[in-house]
C-alpha atoms as a PDB file:
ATOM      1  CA  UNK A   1      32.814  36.170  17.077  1.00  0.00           C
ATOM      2  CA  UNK A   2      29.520  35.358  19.020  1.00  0.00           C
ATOM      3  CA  UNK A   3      29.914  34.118  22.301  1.00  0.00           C
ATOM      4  CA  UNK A   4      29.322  30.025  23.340  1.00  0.00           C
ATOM      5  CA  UNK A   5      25.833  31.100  25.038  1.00  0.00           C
ATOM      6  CA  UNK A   6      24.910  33.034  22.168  1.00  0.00           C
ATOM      7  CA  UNK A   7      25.628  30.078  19.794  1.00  0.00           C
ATOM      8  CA  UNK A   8      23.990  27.717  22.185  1.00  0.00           C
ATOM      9  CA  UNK A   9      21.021  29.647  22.340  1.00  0.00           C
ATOM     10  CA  UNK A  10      20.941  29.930  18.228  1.00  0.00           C
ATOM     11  CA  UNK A  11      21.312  26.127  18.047  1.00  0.00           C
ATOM     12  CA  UNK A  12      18.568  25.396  21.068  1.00  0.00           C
ATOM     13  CA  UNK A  13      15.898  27.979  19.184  1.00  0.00           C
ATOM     14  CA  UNK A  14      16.562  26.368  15.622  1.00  0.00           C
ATOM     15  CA  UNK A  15      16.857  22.688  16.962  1.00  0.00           C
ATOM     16  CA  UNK A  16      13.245  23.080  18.400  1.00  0.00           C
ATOM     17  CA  UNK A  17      11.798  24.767  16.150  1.00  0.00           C
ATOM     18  CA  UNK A  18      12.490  22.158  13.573  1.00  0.00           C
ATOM     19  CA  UNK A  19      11.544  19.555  15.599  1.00  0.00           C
ATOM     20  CA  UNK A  20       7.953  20.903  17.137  1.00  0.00           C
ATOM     21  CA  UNK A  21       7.581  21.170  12.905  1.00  0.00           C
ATOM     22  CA  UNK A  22       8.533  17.869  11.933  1.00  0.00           C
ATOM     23  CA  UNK A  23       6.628  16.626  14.863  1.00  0.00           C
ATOM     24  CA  UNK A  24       3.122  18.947  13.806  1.00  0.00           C
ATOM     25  CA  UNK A  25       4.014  17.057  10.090  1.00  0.00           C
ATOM     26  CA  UNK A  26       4.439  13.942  10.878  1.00  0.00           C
ATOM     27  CA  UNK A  27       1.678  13.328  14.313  1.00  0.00           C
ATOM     28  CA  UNK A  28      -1.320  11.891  12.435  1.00  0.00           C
ATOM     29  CA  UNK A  29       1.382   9.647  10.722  1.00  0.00           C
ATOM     30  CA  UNK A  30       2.606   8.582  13.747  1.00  0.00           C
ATOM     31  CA  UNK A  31      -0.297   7.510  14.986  1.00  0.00           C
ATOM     32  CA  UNK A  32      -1.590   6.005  12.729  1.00  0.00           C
ATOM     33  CA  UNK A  33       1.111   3.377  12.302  1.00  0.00           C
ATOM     34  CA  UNK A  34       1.627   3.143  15.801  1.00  0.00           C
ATOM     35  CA  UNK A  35      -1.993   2.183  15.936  1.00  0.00           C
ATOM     36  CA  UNK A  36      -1.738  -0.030  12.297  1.00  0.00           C
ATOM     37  CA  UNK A  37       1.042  -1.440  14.556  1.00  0.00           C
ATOM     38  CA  UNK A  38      -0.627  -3.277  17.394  1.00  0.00           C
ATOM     39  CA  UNK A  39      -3.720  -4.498  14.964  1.00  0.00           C
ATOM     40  CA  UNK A  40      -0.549  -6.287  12.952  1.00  0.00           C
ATOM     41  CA  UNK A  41       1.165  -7.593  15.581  1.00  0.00           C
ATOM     42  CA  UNK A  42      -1.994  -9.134  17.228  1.00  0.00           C
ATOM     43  CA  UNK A  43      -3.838  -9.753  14.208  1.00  0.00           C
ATOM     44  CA  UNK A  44      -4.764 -13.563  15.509  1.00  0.00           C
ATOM     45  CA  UNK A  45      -6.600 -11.739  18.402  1.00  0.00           C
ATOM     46  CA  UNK A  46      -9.082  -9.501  16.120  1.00  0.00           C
ATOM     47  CA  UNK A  47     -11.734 -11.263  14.711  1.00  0.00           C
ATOM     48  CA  UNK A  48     -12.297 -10.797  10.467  1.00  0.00           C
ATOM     49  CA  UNK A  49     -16.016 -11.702   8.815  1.00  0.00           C
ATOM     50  CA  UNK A  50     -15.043 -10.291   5.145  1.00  0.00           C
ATOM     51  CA  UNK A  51     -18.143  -9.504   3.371  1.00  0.00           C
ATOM     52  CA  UNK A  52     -17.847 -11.032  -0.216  1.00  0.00           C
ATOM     53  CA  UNK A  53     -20.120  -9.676  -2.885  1.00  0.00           C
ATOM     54  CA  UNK A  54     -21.132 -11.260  -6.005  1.00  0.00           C
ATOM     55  CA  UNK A  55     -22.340  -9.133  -9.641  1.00  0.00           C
ATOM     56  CA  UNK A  56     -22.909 -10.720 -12.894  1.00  0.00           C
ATOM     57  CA  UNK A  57     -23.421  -9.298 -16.238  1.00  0.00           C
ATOM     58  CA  UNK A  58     -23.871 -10.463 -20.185  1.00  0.00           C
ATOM     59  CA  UNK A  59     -21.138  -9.236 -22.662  1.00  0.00           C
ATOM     60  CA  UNK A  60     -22.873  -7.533 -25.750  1.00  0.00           C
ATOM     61  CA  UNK A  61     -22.727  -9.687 -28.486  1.00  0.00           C
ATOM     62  CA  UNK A  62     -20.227  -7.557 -30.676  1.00  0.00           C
ATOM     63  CA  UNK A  63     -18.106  -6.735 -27.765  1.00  0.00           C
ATOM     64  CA  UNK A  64     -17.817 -10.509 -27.217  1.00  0.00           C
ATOM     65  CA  UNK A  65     -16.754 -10.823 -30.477  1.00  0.00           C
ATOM     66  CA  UNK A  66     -14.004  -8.312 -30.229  1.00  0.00           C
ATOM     67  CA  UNK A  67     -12.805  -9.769 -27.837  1.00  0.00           C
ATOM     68  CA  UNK A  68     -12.414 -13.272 -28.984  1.00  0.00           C
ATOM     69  CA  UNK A  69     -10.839 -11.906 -31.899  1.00  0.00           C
ATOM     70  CA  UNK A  70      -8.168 -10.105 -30.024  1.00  0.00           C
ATOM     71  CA  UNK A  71      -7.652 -13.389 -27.939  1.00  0.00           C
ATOM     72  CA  UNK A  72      -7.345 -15.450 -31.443  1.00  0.00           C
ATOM     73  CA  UNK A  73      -4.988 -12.690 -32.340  1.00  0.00           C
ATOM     74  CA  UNK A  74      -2.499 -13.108 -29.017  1.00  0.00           C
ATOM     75  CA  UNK A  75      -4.438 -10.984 -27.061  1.00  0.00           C
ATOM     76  CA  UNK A  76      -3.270  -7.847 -28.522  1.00  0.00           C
ATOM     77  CA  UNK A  77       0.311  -8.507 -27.494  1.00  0.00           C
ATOM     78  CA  UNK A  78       3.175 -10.026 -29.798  1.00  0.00           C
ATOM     79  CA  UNK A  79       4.323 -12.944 -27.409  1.00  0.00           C
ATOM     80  CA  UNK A  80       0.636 -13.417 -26.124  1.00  0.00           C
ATOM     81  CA  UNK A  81      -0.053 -16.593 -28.639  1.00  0.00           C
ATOM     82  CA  UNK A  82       2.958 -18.481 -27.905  1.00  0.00           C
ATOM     83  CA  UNK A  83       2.660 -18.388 -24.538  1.00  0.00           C
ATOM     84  CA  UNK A  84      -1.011 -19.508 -25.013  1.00  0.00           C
ATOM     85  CA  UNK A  85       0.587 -22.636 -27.088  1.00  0.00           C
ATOM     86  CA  UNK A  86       3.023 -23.026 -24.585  1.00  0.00           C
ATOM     87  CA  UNK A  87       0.065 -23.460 -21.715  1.00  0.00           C
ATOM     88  CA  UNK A  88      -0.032 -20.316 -19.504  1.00  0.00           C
ATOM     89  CA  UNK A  89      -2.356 -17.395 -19.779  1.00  0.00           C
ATOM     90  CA  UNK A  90      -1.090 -14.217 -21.980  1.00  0.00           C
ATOM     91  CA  UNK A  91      -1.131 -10.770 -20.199  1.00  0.00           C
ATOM     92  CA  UNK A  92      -2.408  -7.597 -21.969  1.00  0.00           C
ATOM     93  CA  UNK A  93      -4.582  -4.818 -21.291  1.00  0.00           C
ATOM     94  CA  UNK A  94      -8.543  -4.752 -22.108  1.00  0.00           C
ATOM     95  CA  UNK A  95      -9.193  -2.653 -25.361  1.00  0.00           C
ATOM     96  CA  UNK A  96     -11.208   0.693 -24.601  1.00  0.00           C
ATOM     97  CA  UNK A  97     -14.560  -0.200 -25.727  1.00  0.00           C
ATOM     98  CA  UNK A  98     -14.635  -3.151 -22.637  1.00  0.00           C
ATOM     99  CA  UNK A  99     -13.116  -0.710 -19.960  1.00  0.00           C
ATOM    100  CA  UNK A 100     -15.770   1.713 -20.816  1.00  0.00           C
ATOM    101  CA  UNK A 101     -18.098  -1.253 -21.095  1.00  0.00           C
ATOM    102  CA  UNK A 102     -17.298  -2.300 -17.086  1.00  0.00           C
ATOM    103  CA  UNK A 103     -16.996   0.844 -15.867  1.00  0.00           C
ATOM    104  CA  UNK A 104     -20.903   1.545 -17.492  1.00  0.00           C
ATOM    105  CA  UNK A 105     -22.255  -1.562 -16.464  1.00  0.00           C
ATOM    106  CA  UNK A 106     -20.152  -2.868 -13.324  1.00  0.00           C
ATOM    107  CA  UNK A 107     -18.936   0.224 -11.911  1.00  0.00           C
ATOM    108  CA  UNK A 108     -15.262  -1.271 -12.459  1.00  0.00           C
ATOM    109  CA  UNK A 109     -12.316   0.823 -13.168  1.00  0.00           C
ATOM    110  CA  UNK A 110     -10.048  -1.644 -14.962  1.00  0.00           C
ATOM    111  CA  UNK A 111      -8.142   0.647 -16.262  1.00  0.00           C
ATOM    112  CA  UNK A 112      -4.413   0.413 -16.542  1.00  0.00           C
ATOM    113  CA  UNK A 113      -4.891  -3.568 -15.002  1.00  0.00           C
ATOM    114  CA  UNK A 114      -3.108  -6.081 -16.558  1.00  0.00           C
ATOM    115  CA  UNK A 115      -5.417  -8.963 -18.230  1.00  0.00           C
ATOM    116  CA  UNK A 116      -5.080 -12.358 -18.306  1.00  0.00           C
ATOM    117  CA  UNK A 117      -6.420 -14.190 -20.732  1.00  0.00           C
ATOM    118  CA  UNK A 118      -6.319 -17.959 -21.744  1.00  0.00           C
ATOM    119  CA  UNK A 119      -9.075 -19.510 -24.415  1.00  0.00           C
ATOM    120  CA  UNK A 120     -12.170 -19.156 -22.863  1.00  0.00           C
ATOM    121  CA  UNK A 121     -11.818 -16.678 -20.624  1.00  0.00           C
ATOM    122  CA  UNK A 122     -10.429 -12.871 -19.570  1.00  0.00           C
ATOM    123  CA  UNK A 123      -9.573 -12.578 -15.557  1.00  0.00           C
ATOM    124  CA  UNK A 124      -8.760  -8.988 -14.233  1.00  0.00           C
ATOM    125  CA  UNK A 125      -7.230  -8.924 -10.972  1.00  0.00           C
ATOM    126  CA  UNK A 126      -8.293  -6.041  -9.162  1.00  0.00           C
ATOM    127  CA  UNK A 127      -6.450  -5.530  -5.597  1.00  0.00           C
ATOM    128  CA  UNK A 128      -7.380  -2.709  -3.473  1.00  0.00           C
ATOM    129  CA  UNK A 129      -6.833  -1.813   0.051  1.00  0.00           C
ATOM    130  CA  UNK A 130      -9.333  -3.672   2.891  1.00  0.00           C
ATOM    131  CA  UNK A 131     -10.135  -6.135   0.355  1.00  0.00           C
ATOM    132  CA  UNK A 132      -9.854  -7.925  -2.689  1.00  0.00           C
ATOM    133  CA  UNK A 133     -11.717  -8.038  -6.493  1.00  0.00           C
ATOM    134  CA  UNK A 134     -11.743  -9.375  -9.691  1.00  0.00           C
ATOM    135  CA  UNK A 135     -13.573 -10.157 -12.680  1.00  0.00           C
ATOM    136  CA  UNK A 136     -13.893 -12.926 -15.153  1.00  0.00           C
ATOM    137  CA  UNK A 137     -15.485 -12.286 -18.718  1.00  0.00           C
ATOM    138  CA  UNK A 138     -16.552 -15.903 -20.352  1.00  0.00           C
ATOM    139  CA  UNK A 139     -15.580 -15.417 -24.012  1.00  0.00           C
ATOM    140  CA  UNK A 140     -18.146 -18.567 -25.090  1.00  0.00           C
ATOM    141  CA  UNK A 141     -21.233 -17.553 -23.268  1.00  0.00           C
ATOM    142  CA  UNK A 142     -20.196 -13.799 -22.499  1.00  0.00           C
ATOM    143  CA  UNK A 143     -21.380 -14.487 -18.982  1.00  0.00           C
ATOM    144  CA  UNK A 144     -19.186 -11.742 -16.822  1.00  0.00           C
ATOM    145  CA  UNK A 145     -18.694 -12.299 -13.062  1.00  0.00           C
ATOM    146  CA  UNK A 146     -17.353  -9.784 -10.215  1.00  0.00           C
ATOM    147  CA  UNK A 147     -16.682 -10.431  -7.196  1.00  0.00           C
ATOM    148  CA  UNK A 148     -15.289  -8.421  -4.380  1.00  0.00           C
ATOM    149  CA  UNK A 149     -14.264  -8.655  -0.843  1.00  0.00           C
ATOM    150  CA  UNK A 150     -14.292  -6.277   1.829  1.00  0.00           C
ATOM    151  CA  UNK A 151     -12.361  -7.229   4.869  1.00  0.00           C
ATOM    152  CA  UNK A 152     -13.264  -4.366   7.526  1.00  0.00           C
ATOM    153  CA  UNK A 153     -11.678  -0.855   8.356  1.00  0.00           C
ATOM    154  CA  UNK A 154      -9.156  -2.817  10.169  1.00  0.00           C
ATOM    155  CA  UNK A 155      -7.795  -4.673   7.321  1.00  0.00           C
ATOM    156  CA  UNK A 156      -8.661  -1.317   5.322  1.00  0.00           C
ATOM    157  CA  UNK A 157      -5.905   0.472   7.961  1.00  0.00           C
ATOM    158  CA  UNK A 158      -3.356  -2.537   8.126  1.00  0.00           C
ATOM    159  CA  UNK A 159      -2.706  -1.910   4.554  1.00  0.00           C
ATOM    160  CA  UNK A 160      -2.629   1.725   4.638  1.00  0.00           C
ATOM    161  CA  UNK A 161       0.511   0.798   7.073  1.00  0.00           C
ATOM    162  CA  UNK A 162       2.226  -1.993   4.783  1.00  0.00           C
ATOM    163  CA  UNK A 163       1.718   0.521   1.529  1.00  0.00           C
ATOM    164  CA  UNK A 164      -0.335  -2.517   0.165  1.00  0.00           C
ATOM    165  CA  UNK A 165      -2.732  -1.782  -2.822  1.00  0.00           C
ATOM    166  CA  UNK A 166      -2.196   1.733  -2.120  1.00  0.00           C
ATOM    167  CA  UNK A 167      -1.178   3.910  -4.764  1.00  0.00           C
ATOM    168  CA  UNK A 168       1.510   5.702  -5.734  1.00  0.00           C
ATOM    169  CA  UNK A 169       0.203   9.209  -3.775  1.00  0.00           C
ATOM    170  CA  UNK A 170      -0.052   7.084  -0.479  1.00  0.00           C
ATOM    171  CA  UNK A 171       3.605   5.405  -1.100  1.00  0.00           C
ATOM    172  CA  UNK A 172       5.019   9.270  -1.304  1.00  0.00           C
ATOM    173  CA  UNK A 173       2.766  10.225   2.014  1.00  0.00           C
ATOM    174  CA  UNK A 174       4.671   7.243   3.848  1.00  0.00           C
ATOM    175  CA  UNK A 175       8.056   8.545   2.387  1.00  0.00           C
ATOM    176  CA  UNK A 176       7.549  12.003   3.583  1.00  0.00           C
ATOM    177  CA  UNK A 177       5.930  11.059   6.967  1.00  0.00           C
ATOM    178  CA  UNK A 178       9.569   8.907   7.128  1.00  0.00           C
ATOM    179  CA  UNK A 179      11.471  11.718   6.571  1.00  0.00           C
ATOM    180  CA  UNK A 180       9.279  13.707   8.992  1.00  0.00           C
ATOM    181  CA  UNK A 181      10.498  10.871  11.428  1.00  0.00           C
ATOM    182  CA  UNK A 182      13.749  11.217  10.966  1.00  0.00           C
ATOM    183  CA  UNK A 183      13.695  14.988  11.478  1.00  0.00           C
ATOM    184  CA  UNK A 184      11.990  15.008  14.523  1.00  0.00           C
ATOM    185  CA  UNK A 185      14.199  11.958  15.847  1.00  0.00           C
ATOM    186  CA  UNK A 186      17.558  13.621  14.537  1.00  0.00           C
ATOM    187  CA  UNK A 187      16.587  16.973  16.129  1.00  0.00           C
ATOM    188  CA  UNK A 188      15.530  15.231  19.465  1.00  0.00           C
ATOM    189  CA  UNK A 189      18.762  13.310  19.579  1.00  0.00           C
ATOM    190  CA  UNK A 190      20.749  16.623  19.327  1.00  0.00           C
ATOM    191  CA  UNK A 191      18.615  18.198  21.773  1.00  0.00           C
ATOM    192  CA  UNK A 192      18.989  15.809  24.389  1.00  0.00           C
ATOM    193  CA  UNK A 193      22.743  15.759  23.663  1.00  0.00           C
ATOM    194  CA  UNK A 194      22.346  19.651  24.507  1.00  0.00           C
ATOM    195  CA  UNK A 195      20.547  18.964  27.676  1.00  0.00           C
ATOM    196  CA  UNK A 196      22.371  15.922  28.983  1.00  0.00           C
ATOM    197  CA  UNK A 197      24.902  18.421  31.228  1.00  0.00           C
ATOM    198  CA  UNK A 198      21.664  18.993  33.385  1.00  0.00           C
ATOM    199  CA  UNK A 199      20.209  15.628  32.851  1.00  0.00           C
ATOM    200  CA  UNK A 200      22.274  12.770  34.251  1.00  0.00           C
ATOM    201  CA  UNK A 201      19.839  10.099  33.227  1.00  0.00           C
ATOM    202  CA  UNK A 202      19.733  11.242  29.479  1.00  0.00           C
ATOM    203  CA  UNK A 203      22.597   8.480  28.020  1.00  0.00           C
ATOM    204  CA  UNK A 204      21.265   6.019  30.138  1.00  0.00           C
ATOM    205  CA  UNK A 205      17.853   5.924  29.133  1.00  0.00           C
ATOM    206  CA  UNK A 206      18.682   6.764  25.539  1.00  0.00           C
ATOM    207  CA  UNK A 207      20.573   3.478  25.854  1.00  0.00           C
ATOM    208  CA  UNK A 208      18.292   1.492  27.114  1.00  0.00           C
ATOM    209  CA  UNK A 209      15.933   2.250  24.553  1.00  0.00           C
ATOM    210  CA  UNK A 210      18.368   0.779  22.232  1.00  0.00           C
ATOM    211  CA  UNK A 211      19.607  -2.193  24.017  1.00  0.00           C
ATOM    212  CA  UNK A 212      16.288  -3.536  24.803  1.00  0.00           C
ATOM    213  CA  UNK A 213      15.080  -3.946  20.915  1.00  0.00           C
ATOM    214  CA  UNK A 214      18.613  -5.367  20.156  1.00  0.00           C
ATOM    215  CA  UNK A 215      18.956  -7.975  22.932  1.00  0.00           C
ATOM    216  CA  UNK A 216      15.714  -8.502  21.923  1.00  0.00           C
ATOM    217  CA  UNK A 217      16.631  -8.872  18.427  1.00  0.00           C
ATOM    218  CA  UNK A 218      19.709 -11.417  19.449  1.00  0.00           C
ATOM    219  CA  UNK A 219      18.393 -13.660  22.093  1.00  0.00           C
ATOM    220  CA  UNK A 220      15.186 -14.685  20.733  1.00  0.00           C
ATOM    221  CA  UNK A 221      14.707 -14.011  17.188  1.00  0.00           C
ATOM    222  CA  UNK A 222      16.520 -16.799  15.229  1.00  0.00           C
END
């Protein structure tokens, strides 16, 4: 049977050495939202001038066509022309030859974006981070207009912190960076419980770092 120190020691060299890890994985992370943070929380005090930018195009003739056809036909999806009749928009994705047809001309990658279209017109919402697009095909004249917003690095970083517009790769970065988190904060916990024999003021600090955010939490957010 090993000895307490030599058990002690075991625990003390493993406990650190996961947590200077999980701390190396999980730094930029951490800084990043803690940085994302304070922008969010004082977002009235940073000024925003968006920049909003304006394209237009003319839908070929045959692809115009098409596509007035598929709206005729329920826009490609079976409960697209009842809900036209019943008043709202029906939802289904652009055929190929019009992606291709964006992405050529525009530059836009609609693809996998949900459509909306109504009788006269397609409109393709097209959320990103920072910012905001979208693009409206007129299916009389085949006038097609894009627009898109940029907001600033600021707004660009805000939603890398809220997972807004993000993708799914960024969603699994903030899932791993959380688990990161909880490593390192798990591993420091059990560390300081190692070290509070030597450490008097260990409990009490680690206690006021929790009372504070939930006295906080009590007394004045209603």
């Amino acid at each position: 049977m090993n000895p307490p120190s030599s058990r002690r020691s075991y625990w003390l060299k493993t406990l650190h050495q996961w947590h200077w890890i999980s701390a190396a994985l999980c730094l930029a992370g951490i800084l990043l939202f803690a940085l994302t943070g304070l922008t969010l929380n004082n977002a009235a005090l940073i000024e925003a001038k968006p920049r909003v930018t304006t394209r237009h195009a003319e839908l070929p003739a045959d692809l115009r066509q098409a596509l007035v056809a598929m709206q005729a036909a329920g826009a490609g999806a079976g409960s697209g022309a009842a809900a036209q009749r019943r008043g709202r928009h029906a939802q289904a994705d652009l055929p190929p030859a019009a992606l291709a047809w964006l992405s050529g001309q525009l530059g836009i990658d609609a693809a996998g974006k949900t459509a909306e279209w109504s009788a006269d017109e397609i409109y393709v919402s097209l959320p990103r981070a920072g910012g905001d697009a979208w693009v409206s095909l007129d299916l009389e004249s085949g006038a097609v207009e894009y627009e898109t917003t940029d907001r600033g690095w600021i707004a660009y970083f805000n939603d890398l912190h809220k997972g807004r517009h993000t993708g799914v790769a960024w969603r699994w970065f903030i899932d791993a960076c959380a688990v990161a988190c909880l490593v390192f904060s798990v591993t420091g916990l059990l560390l300081l419980k190692m070290h509070a024999g030597r450490r008097l003021a260990t409990w009490p600090v680690v206690g006021l770092g929790l009372l504070v955010p939930v006295l906080l939490a009590l007394l004045f957010i209603h």
